[in-house]
PDB file of N, CA and C in Angstrom:
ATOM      1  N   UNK A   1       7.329 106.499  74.184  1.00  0.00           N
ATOM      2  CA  UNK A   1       6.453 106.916  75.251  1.00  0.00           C
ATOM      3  C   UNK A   1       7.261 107.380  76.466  1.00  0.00           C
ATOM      4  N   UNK A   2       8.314 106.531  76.374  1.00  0.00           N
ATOM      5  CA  UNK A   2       9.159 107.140  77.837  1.00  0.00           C
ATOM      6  C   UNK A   2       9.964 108.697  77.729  1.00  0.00           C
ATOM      7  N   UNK A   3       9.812 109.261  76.488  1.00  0.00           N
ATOM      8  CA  UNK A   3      10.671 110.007  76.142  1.00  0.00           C
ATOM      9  C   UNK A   3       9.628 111.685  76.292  1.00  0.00           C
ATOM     10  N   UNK A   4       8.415 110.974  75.671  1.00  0.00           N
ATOM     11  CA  UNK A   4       7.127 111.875  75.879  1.00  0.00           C
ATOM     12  C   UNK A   4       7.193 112.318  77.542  1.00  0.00           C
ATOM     13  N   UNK A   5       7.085 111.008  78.522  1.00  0.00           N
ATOM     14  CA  UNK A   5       7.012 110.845  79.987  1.00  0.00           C
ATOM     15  C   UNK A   5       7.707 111.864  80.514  1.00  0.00           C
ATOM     16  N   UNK A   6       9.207 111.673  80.203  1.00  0.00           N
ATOM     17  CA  UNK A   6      10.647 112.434  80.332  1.00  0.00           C
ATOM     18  C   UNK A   6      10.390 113.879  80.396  1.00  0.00           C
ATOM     19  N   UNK A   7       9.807 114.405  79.096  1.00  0.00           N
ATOM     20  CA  UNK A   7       9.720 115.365  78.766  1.00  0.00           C
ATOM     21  C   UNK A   7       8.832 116.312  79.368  1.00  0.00           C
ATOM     22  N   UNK A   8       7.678 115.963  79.852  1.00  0.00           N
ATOM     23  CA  UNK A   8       6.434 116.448  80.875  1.00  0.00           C
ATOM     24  C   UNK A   8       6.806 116.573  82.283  1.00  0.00           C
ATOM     25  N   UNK A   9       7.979 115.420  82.521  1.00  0.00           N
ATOM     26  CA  UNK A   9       8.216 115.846  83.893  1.00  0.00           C
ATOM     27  C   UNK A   9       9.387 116.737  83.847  1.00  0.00           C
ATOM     28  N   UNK A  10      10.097 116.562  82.989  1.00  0.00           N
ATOM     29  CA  UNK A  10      11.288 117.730  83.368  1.00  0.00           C
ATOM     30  C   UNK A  10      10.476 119.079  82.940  1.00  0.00           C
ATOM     31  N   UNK A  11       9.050 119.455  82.123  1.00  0.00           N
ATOM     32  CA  UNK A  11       8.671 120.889  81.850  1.00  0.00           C
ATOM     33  C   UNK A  11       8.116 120.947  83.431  1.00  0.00           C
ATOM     34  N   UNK A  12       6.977 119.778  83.784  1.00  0.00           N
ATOM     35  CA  UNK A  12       6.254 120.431  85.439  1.00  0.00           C
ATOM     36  C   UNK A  12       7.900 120.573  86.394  1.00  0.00           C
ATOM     37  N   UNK A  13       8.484 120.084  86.281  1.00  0.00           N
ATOM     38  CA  UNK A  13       9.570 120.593  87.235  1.00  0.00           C
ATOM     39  C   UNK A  13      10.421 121.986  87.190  1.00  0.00           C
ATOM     40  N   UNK A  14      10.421 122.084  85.549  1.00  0.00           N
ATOM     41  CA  UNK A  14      10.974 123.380  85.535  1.00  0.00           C
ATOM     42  C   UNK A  14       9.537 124.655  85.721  1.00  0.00           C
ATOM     43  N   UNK A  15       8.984 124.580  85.091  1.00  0.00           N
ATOM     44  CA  UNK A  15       7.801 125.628  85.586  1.00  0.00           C
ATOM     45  C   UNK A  15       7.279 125.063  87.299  1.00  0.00           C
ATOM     46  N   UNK A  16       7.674 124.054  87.799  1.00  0.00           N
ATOM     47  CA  UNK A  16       7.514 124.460  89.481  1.00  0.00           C
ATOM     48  C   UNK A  16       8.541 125.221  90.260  1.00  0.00           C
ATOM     49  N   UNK A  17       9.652 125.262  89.660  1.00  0.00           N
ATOM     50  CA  UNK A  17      10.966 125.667  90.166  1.00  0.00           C
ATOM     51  C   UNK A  17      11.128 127.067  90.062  1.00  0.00           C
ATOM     52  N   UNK A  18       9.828 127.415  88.717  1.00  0.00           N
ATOM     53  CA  UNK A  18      10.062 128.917  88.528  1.00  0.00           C
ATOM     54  C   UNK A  18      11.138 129.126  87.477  1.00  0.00           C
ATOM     55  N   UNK A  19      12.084 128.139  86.774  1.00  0.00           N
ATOM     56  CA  UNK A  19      13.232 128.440  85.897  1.00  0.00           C
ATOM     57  C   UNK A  19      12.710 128.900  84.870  1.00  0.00           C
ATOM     58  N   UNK A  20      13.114 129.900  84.495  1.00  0.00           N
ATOM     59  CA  UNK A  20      13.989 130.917  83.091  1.00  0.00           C
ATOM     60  C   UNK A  20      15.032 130.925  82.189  1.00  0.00           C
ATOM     61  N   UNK A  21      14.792 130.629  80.643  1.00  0.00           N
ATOM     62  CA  UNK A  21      15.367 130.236  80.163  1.00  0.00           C
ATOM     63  C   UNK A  21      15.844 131.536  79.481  1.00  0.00           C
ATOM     64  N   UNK A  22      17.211 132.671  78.978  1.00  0.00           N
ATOM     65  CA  UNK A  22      17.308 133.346  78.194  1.00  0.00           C
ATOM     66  C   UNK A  22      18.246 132.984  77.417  1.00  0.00           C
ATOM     67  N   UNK A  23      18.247 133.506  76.337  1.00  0.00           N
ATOM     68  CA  UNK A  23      18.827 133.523  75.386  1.00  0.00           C
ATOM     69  C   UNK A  23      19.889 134.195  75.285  1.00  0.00           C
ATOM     70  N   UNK A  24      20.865 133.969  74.678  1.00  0.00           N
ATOM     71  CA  UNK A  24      22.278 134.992  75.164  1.00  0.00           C
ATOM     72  C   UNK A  24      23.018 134.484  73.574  1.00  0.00           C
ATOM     73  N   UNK A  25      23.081 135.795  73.011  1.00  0.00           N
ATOM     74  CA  UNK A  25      24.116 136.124  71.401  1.00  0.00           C
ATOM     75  C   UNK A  25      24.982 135.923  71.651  1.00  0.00           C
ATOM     76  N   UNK A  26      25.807 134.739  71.240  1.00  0.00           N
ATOM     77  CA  UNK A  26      27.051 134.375  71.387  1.00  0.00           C
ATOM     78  C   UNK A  26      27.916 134.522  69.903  1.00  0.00           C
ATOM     79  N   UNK A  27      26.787 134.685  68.790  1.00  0.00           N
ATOM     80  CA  UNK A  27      27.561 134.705  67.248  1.00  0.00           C
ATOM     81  C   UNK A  27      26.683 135.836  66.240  1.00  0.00           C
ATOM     82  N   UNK A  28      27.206 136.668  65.470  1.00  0.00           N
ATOM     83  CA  UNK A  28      26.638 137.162  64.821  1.00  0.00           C
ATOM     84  C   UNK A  28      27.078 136.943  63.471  1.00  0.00           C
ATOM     85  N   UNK A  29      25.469 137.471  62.645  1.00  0.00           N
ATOM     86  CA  UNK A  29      26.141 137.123  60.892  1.00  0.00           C
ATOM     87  C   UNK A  29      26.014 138.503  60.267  1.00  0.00           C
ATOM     88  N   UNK A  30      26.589 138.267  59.178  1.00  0.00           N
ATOM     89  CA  UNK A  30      26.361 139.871  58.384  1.00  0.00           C
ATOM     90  C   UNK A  30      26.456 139.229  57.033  1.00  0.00           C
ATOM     91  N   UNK A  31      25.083 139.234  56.008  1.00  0.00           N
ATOM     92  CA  UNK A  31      25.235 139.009  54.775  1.00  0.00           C
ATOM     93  C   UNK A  31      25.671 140.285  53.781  1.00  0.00           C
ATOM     94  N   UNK A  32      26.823 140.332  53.748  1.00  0.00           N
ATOM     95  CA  UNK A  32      27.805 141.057  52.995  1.00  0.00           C
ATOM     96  C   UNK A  32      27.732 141.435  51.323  1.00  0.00           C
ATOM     97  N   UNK A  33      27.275 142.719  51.646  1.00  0.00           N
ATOM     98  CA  UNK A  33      27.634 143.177  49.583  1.00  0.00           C
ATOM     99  C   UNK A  33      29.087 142.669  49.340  1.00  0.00           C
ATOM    100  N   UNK A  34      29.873 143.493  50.448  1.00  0.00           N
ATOM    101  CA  UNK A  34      31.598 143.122  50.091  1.00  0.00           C
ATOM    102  C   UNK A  34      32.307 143.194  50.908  1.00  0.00           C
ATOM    103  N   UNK A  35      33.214 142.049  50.594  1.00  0.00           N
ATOM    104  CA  UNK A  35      33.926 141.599  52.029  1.00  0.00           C
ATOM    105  C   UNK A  35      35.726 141.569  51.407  1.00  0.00           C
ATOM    106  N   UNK A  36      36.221 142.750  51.813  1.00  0.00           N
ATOM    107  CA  UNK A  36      37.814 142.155  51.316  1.00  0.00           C
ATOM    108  C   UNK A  36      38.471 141.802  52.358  1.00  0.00           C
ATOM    109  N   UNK A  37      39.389 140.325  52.139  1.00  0.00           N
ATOM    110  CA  UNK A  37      39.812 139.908  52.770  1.00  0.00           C
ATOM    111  C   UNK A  37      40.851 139.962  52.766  1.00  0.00           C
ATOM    112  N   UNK A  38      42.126 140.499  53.966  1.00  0.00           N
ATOM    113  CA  UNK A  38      43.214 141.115  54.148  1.00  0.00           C
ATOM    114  C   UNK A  38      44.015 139.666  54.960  1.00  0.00           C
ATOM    115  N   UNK A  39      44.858 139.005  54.267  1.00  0.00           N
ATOM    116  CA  UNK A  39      46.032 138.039  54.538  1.00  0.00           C
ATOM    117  C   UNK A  39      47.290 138.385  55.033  1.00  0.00           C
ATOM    118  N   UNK A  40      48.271 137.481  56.384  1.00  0.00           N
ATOM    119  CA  UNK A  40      49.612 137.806  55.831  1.00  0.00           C
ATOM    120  C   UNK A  40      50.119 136.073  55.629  1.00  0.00           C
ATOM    121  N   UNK A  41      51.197 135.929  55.847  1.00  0.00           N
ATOM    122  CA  UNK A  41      52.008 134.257  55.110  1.00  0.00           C
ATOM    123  C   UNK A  41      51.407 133.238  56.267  1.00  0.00           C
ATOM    124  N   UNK A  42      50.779 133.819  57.516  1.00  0.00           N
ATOM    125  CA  UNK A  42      50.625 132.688  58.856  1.00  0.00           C
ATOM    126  C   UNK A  42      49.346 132.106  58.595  1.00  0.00           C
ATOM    127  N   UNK A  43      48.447 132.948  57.497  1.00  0.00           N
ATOM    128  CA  UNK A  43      46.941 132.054  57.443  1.00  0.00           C
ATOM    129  C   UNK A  43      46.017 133.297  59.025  1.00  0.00           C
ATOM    130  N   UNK A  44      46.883 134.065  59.216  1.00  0.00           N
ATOM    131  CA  UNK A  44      46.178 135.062  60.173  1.00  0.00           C
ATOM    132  C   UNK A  44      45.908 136.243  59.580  1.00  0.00           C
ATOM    133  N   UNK A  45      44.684 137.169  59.833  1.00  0.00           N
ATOM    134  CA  UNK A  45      44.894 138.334  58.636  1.00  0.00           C
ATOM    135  C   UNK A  45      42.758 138.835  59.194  1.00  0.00           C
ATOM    136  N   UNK A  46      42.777 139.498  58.227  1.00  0.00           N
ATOM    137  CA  UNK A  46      41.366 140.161  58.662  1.00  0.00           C
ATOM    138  C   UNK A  46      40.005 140.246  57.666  1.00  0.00           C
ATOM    139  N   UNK A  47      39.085 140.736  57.773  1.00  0.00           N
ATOM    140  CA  UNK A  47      37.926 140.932  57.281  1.00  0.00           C
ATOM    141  C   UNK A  47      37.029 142.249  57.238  1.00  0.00           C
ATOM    142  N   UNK A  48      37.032 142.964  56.068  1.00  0.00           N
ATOM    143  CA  UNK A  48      36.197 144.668  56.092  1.00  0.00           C
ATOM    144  C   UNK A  48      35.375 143.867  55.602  1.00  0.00           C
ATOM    145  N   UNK A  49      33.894 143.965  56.249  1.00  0.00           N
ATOM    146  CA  UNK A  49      32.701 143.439  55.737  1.00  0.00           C
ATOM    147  C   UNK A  49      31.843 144.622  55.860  1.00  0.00           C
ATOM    148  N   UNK A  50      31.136 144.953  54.597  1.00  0.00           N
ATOM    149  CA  UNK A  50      29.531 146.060  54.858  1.00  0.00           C
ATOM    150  C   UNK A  50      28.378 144.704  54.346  1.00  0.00           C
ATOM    151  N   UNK A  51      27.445 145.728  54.464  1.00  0.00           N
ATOM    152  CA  UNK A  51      26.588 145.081  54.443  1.00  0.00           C
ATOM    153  C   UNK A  51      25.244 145.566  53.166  1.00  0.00           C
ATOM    154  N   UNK A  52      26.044 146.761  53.109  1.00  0.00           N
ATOM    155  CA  UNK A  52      25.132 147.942  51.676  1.00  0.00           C
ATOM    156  C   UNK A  52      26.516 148.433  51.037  1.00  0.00           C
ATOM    157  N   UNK A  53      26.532 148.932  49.856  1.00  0.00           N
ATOM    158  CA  UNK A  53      27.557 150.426  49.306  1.00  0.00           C
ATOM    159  C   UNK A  53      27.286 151.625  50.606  1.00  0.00           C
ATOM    160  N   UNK A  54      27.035 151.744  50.989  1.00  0.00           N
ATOM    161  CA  UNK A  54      26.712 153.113  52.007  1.00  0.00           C
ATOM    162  C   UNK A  54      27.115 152.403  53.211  1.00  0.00           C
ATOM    163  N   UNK A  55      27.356 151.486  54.021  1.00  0.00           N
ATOM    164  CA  UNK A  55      27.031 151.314  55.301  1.00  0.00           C
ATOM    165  C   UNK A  55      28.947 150.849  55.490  1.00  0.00           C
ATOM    166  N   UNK A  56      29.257 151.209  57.002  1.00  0.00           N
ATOM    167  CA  UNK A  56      30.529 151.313  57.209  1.00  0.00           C
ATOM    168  C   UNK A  56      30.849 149.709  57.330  1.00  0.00           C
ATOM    169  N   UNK A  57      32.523 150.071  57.047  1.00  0.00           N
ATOM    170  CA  UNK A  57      33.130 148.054  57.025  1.00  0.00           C
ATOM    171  C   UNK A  57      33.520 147.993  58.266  1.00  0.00           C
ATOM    172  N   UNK A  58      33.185 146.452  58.684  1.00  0.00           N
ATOM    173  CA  UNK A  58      33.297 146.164  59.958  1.00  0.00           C
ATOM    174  C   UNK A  58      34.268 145.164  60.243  1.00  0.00           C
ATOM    175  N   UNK A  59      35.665 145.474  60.713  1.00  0.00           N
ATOM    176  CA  UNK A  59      36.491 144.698  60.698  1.00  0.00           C
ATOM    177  C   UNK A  59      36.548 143.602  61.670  1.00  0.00           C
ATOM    178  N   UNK A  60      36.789 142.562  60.983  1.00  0.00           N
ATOM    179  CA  UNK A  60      37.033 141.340  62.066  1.00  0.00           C
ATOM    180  C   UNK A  60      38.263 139.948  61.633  1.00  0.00           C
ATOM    181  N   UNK A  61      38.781 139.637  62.705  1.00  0.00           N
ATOM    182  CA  UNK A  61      39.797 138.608  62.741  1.00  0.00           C
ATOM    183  C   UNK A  61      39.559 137.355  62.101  1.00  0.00           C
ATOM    184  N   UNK A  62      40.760 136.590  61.200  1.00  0.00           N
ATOM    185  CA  UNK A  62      40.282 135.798  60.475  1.00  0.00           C
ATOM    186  C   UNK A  62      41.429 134.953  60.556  1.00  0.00           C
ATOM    187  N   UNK A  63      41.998 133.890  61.635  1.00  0.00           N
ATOM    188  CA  UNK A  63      42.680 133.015  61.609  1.00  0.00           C
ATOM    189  C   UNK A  63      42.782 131.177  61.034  1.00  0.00           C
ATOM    190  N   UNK A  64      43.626 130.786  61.411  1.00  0.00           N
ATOM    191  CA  UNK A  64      43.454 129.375  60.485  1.00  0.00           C
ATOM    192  C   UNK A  64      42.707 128.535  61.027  1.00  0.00           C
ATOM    193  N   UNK A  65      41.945 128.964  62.691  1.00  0.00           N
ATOM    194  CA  UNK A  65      40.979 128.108  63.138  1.00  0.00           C
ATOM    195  C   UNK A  65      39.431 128.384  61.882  1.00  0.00           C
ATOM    196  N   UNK A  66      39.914 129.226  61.577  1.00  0.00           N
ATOM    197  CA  UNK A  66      38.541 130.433  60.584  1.00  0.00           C
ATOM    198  C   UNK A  66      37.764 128.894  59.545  1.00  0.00           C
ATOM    199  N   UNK A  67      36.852 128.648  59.480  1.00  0.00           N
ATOM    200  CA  UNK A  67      36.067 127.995  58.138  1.00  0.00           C
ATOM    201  C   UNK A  67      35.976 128.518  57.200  1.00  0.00           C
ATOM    202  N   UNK A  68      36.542 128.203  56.235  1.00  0.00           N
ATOM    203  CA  UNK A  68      36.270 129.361  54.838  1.00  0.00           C
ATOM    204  C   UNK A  68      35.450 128.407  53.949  1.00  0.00           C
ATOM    205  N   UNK A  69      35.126 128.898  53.404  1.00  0.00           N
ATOM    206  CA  UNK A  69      34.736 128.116  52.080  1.00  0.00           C
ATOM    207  C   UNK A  69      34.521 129.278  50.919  1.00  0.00           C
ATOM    208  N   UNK A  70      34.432 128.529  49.682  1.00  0.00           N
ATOM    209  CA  UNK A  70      34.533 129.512  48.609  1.00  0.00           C
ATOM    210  C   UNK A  70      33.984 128.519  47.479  1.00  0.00           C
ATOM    211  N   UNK A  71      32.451 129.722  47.122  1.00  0.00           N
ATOM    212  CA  UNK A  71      31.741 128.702  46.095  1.00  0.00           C
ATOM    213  C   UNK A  71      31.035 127.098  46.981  1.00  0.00           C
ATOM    214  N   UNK A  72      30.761 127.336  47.878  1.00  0.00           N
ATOM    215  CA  UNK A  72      30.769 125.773  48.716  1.00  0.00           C
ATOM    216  C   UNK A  72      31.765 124.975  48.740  1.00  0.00           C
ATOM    217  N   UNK A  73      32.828 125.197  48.382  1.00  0.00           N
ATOM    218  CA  UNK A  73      33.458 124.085  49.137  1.00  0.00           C
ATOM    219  C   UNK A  73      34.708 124.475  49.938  1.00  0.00           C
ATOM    220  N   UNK A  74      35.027 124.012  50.552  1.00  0.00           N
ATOM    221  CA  UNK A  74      35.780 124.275  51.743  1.00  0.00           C
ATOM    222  C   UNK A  74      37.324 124.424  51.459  1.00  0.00           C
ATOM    223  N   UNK A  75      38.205 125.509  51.901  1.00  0.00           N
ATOM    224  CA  UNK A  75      39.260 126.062  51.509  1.00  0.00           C
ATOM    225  C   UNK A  75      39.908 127.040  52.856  1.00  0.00           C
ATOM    226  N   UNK A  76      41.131 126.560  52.925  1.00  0.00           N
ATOM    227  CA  UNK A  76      41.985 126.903  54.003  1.00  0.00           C
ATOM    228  C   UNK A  76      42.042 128.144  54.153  1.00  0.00           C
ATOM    229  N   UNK A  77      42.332 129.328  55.004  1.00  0.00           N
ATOM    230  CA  UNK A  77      42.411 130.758  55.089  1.00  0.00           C
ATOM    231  C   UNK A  77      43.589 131.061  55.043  1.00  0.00           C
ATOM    232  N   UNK A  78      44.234 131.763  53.969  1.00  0.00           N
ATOM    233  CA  UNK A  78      45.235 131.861  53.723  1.00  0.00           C
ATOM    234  C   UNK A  78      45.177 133.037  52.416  1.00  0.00           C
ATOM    235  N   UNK A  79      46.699 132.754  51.670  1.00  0.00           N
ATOM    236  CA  UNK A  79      46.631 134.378  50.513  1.00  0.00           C
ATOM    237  C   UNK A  79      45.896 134.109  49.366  1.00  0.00           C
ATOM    238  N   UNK A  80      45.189 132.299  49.216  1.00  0.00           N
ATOM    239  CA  UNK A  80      44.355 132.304  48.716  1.00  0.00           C
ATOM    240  C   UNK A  80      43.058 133.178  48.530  1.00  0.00           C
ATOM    241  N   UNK A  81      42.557 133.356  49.671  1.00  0.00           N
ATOM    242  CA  UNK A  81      41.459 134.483  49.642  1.00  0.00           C
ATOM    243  C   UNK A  81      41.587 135.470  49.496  1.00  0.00           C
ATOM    244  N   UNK A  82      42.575 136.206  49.660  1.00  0.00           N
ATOM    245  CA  UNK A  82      43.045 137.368  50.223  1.00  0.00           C
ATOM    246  C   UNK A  82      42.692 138.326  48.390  1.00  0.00           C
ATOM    247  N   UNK A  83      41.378 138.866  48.570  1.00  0.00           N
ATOM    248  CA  UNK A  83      41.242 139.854  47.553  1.00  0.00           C
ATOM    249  C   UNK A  83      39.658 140.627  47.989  1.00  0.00           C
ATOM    250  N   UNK A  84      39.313 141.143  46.772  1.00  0.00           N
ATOM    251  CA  UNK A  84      38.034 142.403  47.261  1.00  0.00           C
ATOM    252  C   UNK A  84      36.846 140.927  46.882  1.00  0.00           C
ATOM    253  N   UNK A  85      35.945 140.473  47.662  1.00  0.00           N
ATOM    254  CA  UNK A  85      34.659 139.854  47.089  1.00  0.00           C
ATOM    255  C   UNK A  85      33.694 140.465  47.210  1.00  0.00           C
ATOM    256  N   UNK A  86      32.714 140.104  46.320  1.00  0.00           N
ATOM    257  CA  UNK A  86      31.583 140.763  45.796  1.00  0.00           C
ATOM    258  C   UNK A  86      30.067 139.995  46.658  1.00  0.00           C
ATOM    259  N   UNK A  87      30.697 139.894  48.029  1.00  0.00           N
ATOM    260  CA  UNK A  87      29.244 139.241  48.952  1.00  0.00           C
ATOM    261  C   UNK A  87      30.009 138.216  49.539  1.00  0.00           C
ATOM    262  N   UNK A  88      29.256 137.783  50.674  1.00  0.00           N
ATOM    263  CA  UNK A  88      29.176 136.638  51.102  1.00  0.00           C
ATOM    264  C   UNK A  88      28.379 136.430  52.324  1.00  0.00           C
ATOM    265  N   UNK A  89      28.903 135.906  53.350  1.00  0.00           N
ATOM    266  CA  UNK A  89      28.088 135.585  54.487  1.00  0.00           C
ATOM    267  C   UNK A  89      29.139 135.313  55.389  1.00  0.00           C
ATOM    268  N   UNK A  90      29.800 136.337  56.294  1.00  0.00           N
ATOM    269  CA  UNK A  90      30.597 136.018  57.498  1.00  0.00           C
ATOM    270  C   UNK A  90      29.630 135.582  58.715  1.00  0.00           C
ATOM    271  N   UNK A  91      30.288 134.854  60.016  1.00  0.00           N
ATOM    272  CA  UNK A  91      29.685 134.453  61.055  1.00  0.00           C
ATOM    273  C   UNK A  91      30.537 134.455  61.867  1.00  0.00           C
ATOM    274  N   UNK A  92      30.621 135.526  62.900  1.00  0.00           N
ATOM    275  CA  UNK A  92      31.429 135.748  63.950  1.00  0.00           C
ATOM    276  C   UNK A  92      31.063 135.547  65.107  1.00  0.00           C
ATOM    277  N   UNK A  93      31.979 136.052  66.174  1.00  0.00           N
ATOM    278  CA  UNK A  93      32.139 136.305  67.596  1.00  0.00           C
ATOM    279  C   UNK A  93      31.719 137.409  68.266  1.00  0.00           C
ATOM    280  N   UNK A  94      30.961 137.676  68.821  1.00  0.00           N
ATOM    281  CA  UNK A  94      30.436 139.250  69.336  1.00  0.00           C
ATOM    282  C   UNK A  94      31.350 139.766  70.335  1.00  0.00           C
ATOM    283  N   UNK A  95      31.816 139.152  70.958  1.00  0.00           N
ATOM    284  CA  UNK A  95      32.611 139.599  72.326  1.00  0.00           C
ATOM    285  C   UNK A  95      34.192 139.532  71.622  1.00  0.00           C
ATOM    286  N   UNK A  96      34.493 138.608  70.591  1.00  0.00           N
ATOM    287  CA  UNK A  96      35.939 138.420  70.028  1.00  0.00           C
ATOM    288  C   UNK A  96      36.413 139.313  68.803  1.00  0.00           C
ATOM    289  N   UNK A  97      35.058 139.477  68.085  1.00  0.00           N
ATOM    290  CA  UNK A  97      34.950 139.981  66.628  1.00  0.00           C
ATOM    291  C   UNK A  97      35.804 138.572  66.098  1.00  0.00           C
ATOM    292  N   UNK A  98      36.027 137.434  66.252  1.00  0.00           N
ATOM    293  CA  UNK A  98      36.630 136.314  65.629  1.00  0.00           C
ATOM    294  C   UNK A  98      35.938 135.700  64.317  1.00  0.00           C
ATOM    295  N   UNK A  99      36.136 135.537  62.777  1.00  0.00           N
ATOM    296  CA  UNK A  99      35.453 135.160  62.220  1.00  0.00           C
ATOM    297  C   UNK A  99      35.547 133.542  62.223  1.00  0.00           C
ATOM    298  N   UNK A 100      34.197 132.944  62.468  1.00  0.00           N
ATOM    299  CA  UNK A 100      34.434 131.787  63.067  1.00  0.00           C
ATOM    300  C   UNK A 100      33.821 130.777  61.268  1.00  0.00           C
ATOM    301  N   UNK A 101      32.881 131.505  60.739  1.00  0.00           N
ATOM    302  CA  UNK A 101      32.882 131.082  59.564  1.00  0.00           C
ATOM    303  C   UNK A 101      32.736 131.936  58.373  1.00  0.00           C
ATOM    304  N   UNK A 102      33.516 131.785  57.264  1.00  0.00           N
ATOM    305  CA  UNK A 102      33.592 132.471  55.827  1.00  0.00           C
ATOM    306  C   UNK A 102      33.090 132.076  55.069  1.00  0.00           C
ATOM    307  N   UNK A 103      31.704 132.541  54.332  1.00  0.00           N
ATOM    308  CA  UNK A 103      31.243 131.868  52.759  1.00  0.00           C
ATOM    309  C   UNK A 103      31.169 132.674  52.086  1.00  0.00           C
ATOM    310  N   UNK A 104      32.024 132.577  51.151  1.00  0.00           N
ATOM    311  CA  UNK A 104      32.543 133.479  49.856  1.00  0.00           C
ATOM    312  C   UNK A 104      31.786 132.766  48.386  1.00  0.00           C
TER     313      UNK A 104
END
């Protein structure tokens, strides 16, 4: 009940105050026909992702902070990956192009 309470007074306070809440894209995804992934020996290296056969690859950075996984389970970024895949699901940085997660 106190949490209900909580909650009513912080909304009448924010709609008395007039506050606005927006929304701001901080990550984008692209579910990928094909994504080849370009390695060098540091675990630093890149990402051509489309999103159709027709639609242009969109390169983005893929360091060892990067989440990879492959098949679900989780796998370091490195020359392991490093070949042509047939889909996945990158999740980046809009302002960095940083790929922050890889599912292969």
């Amino acid at each position: 009940m106190k949490f209900l309470k909580f909650v009513a007074l912080t909304a009448g306070l924010l709609w008395h105050m007039g506050a606005h809440a927006e929304l701001v894209a901080i990550q984008e995804a692209i579910e990928a026909y094909e994504i080849n992934v370009v390695m060098n020996g540091t675990g630093d290296g890149y990402a051509l992702a489309r999103s159709c056969a027709e639609c242009p690859s969109v390169r983005l950075d893929i360091d060892q902070q990067t989440a990879v996984t492959v098949d679900g389970k989780p796998v370091m970024a490195g020359k392991n990956i490093e070949k042509d895949w047939s889909g996945g699901v990158v999740i980046y940085d809009i302002k960095t192009n940083h790929v922050v997660r890889l599912h292969l």
